[in-house]
C-alpha atoms as a PDB file:
ATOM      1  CA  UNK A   1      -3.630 -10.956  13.880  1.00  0.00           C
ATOM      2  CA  UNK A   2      -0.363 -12.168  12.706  1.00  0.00           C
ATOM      3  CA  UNK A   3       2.179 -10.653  12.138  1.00  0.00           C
ATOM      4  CA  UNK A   4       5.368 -11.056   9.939  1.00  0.00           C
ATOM      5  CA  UNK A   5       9.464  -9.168  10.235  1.00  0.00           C
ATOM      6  CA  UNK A   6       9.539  -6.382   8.491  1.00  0.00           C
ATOM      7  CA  UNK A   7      12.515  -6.841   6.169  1.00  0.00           C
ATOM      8  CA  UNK A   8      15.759  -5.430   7.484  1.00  0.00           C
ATOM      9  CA  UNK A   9      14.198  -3.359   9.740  1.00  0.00           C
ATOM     10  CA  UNK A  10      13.017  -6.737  12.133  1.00  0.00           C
ATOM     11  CA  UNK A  11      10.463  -5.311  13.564  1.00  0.00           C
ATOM     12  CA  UNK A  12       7.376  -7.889  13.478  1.00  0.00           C
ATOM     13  CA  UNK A  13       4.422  -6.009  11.278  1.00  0.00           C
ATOM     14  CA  UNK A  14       0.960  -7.202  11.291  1.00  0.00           C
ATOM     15  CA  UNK A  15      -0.366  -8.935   7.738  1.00  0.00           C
ATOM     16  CA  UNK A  16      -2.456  -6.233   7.642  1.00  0.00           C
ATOM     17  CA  UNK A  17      -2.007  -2.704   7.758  1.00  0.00           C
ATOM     18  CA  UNK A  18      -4.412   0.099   7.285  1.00  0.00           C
ATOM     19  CA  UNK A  19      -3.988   2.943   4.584  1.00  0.00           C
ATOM     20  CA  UNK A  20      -5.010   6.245   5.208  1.00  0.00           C
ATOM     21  CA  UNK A  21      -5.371   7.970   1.979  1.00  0.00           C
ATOM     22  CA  UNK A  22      -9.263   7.624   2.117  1.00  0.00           C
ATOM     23  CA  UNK A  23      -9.131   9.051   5.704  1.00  0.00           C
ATOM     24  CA  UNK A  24      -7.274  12.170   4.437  1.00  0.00           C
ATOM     25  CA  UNK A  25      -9.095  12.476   1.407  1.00  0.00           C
ATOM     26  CA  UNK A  26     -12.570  11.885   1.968  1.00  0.00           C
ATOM     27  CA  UNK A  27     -13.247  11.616   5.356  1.00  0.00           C
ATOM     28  CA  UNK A  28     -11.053  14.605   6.619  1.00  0.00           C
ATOM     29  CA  UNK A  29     -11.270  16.453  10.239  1.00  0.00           C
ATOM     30  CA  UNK A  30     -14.485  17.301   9.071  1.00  0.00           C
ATOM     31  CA  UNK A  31     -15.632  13.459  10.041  1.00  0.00           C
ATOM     32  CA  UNK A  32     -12.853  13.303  12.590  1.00  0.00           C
ATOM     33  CA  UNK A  33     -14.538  11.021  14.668  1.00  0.00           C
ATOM     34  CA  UNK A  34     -15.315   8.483  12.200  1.00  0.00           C
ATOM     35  CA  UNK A  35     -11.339   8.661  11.602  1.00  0.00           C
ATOM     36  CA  UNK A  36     -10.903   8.376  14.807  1.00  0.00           C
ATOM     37  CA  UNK A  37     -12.640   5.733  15.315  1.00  0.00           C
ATOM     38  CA  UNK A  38     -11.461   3.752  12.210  1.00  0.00           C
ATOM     39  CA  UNK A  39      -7.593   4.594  13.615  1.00  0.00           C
ATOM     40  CA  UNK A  40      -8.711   3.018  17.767  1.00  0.00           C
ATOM     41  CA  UNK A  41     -10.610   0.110  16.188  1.00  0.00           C
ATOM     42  CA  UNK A  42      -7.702  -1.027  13.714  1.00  0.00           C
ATOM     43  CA  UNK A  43      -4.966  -0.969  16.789  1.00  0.00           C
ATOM     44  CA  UNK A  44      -7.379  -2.724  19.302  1.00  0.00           C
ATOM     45  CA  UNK A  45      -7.448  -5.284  17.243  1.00  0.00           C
ATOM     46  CA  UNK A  46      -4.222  -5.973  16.064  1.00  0.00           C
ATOM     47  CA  UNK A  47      -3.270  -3.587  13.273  1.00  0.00           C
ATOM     48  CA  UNK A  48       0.181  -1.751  13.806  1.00  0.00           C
ATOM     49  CA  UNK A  49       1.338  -0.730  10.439  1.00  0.00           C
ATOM     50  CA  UNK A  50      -0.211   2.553   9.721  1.00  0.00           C
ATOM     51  CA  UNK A  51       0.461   4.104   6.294  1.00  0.00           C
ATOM     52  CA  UNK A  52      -0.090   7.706   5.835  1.00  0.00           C
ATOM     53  CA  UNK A  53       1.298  10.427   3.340  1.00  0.00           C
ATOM     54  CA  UNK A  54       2.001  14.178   3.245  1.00  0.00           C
ATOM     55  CA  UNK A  55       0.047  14.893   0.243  1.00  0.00           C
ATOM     56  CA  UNK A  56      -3.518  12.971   2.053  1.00  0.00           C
ATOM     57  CA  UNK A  57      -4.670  16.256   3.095  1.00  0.00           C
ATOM     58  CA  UNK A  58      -5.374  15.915   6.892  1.00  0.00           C
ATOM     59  CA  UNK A  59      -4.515  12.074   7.399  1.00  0.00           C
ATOM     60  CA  UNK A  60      -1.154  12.808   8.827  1.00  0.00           C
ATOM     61  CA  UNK A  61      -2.811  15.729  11.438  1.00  0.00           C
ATOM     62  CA  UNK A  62      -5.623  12.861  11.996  1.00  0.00           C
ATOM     63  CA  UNK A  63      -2.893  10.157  12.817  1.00  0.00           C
ATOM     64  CA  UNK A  64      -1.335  12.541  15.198  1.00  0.00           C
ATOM     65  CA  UNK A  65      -5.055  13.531  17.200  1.00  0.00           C
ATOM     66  CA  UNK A  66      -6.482  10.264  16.758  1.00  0.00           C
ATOM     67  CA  UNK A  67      -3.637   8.198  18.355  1.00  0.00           C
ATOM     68  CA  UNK A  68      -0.381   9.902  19.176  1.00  0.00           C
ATOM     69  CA  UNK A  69      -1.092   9.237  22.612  1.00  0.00           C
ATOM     70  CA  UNK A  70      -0.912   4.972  21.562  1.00  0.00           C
ATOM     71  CA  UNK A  71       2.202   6.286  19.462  1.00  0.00           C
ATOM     72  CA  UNK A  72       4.044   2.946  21.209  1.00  0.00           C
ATOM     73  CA  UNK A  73       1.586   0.607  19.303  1.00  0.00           C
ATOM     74  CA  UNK A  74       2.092   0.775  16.405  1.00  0.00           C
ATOM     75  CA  UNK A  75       4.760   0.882  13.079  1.00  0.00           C
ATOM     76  CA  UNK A  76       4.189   4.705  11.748  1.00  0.00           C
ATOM     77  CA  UNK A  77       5.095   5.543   7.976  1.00  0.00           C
ATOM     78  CA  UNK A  78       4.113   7.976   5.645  1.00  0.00           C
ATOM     79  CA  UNK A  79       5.743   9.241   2.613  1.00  0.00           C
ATOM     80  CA  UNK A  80       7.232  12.871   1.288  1.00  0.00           C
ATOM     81  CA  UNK A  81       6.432  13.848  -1.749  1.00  0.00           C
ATOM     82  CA  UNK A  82       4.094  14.633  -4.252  1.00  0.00           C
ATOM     83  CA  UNK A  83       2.572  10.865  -4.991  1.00  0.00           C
ATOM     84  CA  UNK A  84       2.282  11.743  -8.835  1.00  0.00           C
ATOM     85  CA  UNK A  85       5.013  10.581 -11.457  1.00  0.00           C
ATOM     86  CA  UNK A  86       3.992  13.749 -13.947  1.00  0.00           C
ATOM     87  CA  UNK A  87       5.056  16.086 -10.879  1.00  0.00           C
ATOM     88  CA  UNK A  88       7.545  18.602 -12.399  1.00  0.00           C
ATOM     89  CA  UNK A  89      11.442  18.351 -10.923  1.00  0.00           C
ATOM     90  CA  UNK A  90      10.605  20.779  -8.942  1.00  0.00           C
ATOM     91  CA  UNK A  91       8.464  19.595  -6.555  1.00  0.00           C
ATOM     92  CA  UNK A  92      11.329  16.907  -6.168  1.00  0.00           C
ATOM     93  CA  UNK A  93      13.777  18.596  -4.090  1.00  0.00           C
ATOM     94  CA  UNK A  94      16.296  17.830  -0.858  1.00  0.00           C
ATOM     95  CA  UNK A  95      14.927  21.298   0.891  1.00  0.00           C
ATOM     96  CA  UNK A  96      11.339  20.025  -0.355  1.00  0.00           C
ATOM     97  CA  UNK A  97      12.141  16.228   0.915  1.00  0.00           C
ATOM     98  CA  UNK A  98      13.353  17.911   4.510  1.00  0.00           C
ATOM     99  CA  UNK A  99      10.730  20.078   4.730  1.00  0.00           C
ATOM    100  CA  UNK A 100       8.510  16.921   4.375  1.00  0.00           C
ATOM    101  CA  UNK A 101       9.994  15.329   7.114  1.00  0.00           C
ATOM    102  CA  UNK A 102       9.730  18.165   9.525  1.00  0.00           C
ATOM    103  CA  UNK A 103       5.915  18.916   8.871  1.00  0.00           C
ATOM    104  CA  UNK A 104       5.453  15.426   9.771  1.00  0.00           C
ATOM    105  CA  UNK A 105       6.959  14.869  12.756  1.00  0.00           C
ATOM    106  CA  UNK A 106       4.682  17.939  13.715  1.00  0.00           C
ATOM    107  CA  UNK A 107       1.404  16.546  12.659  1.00  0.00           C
ATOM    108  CA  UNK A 108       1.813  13.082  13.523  1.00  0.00           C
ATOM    109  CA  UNK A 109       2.836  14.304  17.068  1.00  0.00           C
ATOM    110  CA  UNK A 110       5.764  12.267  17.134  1.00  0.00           C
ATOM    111  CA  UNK A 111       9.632  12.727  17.896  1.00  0.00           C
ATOM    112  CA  UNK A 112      10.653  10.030  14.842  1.00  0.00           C
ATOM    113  CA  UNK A 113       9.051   8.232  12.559  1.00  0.00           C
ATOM    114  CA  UNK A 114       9.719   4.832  12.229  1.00  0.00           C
ATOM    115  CA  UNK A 115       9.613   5.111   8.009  1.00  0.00           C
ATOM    116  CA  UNK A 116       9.686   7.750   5.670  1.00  0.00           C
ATOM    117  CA  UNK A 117       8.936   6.804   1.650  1.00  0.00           C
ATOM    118  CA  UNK A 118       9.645   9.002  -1.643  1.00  0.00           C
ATOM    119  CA  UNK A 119       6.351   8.975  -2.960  1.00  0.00           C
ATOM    120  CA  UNK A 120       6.558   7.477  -6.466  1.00  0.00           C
ATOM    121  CA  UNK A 121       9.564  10.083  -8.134  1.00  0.00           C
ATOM    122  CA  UNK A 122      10.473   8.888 -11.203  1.00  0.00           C
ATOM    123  CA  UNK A 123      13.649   7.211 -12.115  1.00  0.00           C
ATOM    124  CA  UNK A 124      15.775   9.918 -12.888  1.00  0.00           C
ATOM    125  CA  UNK A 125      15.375  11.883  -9.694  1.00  0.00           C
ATOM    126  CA  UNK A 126      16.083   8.509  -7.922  1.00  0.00           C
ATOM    127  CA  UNK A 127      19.642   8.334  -9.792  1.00  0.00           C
ATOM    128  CA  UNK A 128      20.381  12.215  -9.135  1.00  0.00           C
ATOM    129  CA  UNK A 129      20.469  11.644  -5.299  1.00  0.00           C
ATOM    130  CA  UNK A 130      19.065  14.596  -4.057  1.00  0.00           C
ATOM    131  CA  UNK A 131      15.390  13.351  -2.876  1.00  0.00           C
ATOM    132  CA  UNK A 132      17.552   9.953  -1.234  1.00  0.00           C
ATOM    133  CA  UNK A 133      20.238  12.150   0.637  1.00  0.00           C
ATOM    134  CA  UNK A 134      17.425  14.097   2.356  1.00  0.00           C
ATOM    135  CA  UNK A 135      16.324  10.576   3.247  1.00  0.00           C
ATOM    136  CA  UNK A 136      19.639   9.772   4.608  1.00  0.00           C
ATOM    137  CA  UNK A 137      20.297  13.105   6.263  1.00  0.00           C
ATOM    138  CA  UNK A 138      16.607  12.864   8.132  1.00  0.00           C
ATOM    139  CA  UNK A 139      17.995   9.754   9.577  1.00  0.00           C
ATOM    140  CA  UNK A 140      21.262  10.667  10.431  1.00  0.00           C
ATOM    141  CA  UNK A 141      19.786  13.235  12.503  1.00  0.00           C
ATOM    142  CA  UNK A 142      17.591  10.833  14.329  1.00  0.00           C
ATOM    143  CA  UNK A 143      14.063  12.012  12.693  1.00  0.00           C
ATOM    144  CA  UNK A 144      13.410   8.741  11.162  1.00  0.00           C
ATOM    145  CA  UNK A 145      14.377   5.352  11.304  1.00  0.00           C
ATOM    146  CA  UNK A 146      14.034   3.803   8.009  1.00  0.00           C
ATOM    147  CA  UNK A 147      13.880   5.140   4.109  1.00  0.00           C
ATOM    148  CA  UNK A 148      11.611   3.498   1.303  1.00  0.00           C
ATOM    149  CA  UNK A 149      10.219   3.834  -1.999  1.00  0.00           C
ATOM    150  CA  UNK A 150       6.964   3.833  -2.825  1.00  0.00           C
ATOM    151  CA  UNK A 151       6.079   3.142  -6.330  1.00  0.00           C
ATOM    152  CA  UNK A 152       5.799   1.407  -9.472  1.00  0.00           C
ATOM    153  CA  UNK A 153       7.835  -0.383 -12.502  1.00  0.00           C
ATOM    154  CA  UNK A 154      11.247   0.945 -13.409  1.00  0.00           C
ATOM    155  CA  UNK A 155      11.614   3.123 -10.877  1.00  0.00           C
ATOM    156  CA  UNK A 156      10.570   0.341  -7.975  1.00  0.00           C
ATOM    157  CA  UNK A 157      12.978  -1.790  -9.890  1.00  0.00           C
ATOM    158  CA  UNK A 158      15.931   0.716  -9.991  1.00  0.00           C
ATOM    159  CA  UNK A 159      14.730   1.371  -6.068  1.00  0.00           C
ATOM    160  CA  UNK A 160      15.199  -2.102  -5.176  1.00  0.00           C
ATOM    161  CA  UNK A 161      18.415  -2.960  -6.975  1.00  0.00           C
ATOM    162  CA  UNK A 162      20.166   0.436  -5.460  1.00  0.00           C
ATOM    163  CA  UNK A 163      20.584  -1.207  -2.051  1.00  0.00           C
ATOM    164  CA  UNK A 164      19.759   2.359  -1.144  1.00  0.00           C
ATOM    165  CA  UNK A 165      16.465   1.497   0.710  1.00  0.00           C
ATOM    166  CA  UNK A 166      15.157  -0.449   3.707  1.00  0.00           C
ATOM    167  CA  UNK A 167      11.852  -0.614   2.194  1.00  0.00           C
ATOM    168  CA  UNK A 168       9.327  -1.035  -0.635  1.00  0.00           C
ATOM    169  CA  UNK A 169       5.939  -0.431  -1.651  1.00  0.00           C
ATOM    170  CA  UNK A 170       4.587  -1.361  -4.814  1.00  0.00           C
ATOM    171  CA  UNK A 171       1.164  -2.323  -6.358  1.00  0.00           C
ATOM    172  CA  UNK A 172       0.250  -6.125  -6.517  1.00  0.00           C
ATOM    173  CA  UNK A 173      -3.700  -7.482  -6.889  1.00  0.00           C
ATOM    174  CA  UNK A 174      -4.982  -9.839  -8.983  1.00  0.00           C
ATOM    175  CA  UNK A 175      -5.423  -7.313 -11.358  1.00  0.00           C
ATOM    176  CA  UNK A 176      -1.833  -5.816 -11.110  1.00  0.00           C
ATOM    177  CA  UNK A 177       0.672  -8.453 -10.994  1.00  0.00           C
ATOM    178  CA  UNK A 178       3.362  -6.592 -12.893  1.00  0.00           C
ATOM    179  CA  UNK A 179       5.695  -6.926  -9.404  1.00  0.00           C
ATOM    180  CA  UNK A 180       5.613 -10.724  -9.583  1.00  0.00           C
ATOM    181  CA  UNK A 181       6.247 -11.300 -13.381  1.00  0.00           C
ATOM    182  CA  UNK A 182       8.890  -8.825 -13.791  1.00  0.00           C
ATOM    183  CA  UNK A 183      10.728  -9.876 -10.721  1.00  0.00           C
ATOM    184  CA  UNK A 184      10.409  -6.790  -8.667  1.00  0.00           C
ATOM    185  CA  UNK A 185       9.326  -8.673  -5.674  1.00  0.00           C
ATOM    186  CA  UNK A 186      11.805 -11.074  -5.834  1.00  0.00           C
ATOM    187  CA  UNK A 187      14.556  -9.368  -5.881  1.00  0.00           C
ATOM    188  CA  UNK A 188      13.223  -6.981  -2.884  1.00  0.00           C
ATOM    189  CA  UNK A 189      13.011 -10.477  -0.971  1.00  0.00           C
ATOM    190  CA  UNK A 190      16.972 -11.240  -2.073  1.00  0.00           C
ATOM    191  CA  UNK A 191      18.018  -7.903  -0.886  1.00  0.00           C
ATOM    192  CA  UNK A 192      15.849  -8.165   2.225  1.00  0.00           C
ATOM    193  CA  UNK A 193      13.623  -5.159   1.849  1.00  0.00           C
ATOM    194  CA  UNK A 194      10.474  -5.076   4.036  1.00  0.00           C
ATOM    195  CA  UNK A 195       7.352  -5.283   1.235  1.00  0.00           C
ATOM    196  CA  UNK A 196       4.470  -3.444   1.188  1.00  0.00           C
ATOM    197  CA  UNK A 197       1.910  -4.150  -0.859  1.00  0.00           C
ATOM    198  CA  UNK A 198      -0.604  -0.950  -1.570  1.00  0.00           C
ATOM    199  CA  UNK A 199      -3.675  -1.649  -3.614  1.00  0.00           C
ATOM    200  CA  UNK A 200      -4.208  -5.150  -2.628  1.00  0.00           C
ATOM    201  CA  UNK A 201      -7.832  -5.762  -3.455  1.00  0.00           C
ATOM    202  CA  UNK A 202      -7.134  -4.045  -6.784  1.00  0.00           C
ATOM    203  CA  UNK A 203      -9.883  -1.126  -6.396  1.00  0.00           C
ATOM    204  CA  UNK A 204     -12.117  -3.505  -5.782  1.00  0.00           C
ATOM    205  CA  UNK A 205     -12.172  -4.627  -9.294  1.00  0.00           C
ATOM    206  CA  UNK A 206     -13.093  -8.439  -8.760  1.00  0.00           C
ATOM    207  CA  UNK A 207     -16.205  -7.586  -6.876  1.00  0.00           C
ATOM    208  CA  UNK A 208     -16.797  -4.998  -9.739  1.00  0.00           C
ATOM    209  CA  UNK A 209     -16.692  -7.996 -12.151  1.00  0.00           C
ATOM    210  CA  UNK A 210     -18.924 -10.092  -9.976  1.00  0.00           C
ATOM    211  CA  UNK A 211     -21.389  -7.054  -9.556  1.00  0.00           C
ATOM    212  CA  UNK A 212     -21.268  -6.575 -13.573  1.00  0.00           C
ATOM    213  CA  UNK A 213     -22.393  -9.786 -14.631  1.00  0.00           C
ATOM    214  CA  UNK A 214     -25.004  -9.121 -12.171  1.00  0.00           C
ATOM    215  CA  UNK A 215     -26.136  -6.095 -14.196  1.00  0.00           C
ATOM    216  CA  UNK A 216     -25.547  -4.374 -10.558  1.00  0.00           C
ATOM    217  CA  UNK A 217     -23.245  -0.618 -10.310  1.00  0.00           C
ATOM    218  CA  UNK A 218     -20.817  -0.711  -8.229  1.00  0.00           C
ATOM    219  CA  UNK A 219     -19.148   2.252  -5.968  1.00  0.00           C
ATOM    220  CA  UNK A 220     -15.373   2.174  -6.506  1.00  0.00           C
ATOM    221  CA  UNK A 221     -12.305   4.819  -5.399  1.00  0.00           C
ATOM    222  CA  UNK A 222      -9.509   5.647  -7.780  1.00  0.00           C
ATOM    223  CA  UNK A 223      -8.905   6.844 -11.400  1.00  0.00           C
ATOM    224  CA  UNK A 224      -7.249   3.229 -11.462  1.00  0.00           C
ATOM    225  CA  UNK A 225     -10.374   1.490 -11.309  1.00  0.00           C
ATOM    226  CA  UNK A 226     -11.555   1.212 -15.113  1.00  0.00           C
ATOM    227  CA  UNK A 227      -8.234  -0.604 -16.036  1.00  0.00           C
ATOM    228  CA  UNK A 228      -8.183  -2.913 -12.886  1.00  0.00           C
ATOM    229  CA  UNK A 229     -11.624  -3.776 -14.126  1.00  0.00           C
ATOM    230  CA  UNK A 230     -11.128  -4.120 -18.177  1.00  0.00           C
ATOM    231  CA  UNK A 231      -8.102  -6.568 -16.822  1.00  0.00           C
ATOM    232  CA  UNK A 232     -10.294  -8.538 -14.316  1.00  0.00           C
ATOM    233  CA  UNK A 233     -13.214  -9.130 -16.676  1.00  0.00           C
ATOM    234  CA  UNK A 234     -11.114 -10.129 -19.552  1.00  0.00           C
ATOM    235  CA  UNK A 235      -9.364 -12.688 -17.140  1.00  0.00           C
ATOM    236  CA  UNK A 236     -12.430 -13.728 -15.222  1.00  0.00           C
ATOM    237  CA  UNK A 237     -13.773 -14.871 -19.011  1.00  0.00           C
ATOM    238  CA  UNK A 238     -10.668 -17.174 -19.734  1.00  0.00           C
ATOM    239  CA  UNK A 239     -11.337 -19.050 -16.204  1.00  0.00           C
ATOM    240  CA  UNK A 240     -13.896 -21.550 -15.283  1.00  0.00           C
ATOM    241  CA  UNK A 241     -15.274 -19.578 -11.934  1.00  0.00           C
ATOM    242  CA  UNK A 242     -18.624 -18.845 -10.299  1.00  0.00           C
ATOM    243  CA  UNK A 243     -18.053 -16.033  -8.763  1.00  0.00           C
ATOM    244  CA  UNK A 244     -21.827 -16.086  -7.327  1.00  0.00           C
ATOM    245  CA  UNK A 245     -19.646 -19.026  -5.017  1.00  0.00           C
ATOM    246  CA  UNK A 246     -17.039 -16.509  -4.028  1.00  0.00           C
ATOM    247  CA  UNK A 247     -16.469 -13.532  -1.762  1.00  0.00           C
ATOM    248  CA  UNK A 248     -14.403 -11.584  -4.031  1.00  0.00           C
ATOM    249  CA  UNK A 249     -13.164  -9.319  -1.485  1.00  0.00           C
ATOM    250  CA  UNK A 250     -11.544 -11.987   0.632  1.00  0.00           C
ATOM    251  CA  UNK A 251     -10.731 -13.677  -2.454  1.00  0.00           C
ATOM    252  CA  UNK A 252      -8.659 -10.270  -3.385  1.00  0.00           C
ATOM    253  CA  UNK A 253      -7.147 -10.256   0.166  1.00  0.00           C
ATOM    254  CA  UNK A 254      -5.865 -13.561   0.083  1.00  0.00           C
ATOM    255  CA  UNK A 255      -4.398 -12.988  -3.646  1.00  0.00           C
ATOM    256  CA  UNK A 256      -2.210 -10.405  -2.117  1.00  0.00           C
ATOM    257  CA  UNK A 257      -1.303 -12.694   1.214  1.00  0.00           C
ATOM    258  CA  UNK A 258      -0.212 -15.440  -0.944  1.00  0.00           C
ATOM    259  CA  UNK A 259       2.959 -14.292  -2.086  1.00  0.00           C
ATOM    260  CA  UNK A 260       5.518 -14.990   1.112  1.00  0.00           C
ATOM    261  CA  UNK A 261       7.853 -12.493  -0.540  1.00  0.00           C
ATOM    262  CA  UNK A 262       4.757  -9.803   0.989  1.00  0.00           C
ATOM    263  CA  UNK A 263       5.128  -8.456   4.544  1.00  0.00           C
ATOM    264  CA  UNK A 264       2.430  -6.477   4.714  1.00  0.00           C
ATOM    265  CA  UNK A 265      -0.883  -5.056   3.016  1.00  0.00           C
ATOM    266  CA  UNK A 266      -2.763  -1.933   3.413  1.00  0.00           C
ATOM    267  CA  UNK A 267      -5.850  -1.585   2.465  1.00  0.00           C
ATOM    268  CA  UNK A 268      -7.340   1.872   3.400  1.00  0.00           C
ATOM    269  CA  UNK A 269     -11.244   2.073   4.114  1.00  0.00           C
ATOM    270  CA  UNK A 270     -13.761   5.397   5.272  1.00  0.00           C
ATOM    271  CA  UNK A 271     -16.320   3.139   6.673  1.00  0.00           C
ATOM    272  CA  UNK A 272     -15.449   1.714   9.975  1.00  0.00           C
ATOM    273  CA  UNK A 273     -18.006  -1.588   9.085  1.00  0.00           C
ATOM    274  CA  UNK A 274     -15.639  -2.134   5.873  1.00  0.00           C
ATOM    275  CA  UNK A 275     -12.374  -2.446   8.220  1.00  0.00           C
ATOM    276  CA  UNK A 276     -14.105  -4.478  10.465  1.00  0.00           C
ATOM    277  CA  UNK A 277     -14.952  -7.145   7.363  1.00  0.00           C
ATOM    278  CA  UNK A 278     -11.575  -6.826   6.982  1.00  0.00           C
ATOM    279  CA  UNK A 279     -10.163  -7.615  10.034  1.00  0.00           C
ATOM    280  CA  UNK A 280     -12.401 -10.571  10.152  1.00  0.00           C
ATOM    281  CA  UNK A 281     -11.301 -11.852   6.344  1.00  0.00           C
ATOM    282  CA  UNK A 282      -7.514 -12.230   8.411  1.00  0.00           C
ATOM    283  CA  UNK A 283      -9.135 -14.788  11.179  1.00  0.00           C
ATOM    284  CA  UNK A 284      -9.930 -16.859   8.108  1.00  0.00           C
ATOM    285  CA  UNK A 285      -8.201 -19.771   6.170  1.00  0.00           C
ATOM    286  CA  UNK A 286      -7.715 -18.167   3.123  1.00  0.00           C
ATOM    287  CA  UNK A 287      -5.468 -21.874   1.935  1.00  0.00           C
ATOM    288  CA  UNK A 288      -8.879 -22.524   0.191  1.00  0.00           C
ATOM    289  CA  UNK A 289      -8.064 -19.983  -2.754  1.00  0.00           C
ATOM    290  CA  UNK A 290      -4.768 -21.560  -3.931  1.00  0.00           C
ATOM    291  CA  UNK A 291      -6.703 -23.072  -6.774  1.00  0.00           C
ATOM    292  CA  UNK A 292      -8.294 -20.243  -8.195  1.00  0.00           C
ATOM    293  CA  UNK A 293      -4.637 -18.006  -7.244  1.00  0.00           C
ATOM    294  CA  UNK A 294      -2.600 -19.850  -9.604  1.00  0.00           C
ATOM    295  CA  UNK A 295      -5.599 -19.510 -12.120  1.00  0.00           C
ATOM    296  CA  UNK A 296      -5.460 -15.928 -11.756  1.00  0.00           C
ATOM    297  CA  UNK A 297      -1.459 -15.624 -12.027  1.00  0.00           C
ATOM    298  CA  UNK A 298      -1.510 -17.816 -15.141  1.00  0.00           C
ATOM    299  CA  UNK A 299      -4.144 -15.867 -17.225  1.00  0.00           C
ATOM    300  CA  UNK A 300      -2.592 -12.729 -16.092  1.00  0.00           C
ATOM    301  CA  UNK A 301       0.596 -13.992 -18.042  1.00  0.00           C
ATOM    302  CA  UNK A 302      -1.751 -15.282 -21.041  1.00  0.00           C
ATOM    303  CA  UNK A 303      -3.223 -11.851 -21.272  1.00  0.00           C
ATOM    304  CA  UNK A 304      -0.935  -9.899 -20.093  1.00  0.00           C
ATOM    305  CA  UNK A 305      -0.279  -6.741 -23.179  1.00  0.00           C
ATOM    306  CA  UNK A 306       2.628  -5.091 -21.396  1.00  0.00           C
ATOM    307  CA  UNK A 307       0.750  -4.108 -18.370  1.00  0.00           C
ATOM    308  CA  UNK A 308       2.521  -1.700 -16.227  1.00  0.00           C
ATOM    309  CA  UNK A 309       1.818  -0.895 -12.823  1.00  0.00           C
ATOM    310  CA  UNK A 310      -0.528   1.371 -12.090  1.00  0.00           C
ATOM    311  CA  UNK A 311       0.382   4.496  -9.333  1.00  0.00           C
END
């Protein structure tokens, strides 16, 4: 596995991180030990960046069972925070932001956690301060290490040029290149934020395409997936590809890896076959897709009707 430095934080990161929303949401501790499992087999073979969240159910608790006791491994975020932008203000406080923080040390069976993300608040709870001081307060008092933002169009943008954060993560796939073209990854990279890169294989919307012209269904997680698709197909017309000739999964991955402003990206699985296909795509030369990269990046920008980000 390699691995890249993390931004500001230099710590070294592997490319690859695993997510751990589908572990919360669908697996749960009532398939712990396929969790489990999924958790051991991604750190035995190279994986230290584990993503998490307060709001995946029982992914933090899982983290905590599954592999506190390896807690030295590995880079441990998660986020506070709802993860919706239509959350009311509410549910955006600094007592709400603490309390985050404090549940998660708990489950994740840790004394600090190396970063801690507001989970995609909207701009104008970024600019009144509250959510960041409880950030800033959690790491005065030696509870984490480093603050992010995870999330999407203005409010990654306002994120990145506050010189507030250590980190971001923001959506980028073939199908999602909003980051790129509106210079939010760029000017993370100026500022030296370590990137994250969530959604990398775009719901799977490539292999969706592929499986479509093939007049085959195809099994997909998200409420983001019908857009990622409608954007994928109507690119994958304008461009002279086979895609019978490609493995649109690793095509997807290496999409994401391209971009050298990119530190890291998670891709989250429940089926402990699916991150080992992944782990394998990373021993690969993935130089072979530059071609059909910079295809995909310049119909994006043909095409491209104002599309934002999707959370």
């Amino acid at each position: 596995m390699e691995n890249n430095i993390f931004g500001k934080t230099n710590v070294e990161v592997s490319k690859l991180g695993l997510g751990l929303a589908q572990v919360g949401f669908q697996l749960g501790n009532k398939d712990y030990q396929i969790a489990e499992k999924i958790l051991n087999t991604a750190l035995d073979n190279g994986i230290n960046f584990l993503d998490t969240a307060a709001m995946y159910l029982d992914s933090e608790s899982i983290v905590g069972n599954a592999v506190g006791h390896r807690r030295e491994e590995y880079f441990l975020a998660t986020k506070a925070g709802t993860g919706r932008t239509t959350s009311p203000d509410s549910e955006w406080t600094y007592k709400k932001m603490k309390d985050s923080v404090e549940n998660s040390l708990v489950d994740l069976k840790t004394e600090i956690i190396d970063l801690v993300q507001l989970h995609s608040c909207e701009t104008h709870l970024l600019e009144q301060g509250d959510v960041i001081r409880a950030l800033q307060d959690c790491k005065l008092e030696g509870k984490i290490k480093f603050m992010g933002y995870s999330g999407d169009n203005e409010a990654a943008d306002w994120a990145v040029k506050s010189n507030l954060f250590d980190t971001l993560q923001t959506s980028y796939s073939i199908a999602d290149q909003r980051a790129r073209t509106k210079n939010i990854l760029s000017e993370a990279k100026k500022r030296n934020l370590g990137i994250i890169t969530k959604r990398p294989i775009g719901n799977a919307a490539l292999l969706g395409v592929k499986n479509h012209f093939n007049n085959e269904t195809h099994e997909h997680f998200g409420s983001a997936y019908d857009e990622y698709f409608d954007r994928v197909i109507s690119m994958t017309k304008e461009i002279d590809i086979n895609l019978e000739e490609v493995d649109t999964i690793e095509m997807s991955m290496a999409f994401a890896l391209a971009r050298d402003e990119i530190n890291v990206i998670i891709i989250g699985s429940k089926n402990i076959s699916h991150v080992q296909e992944n782990l394998n795509y990373m021993k690969k030369n993935l130089d072979s897709y530059k071609n059909l990269i910079n295809l995909y990046e310049n119909v994006y920008e043909k095409l491209d009707n104002n599309w934002r980000q999707l959370t």
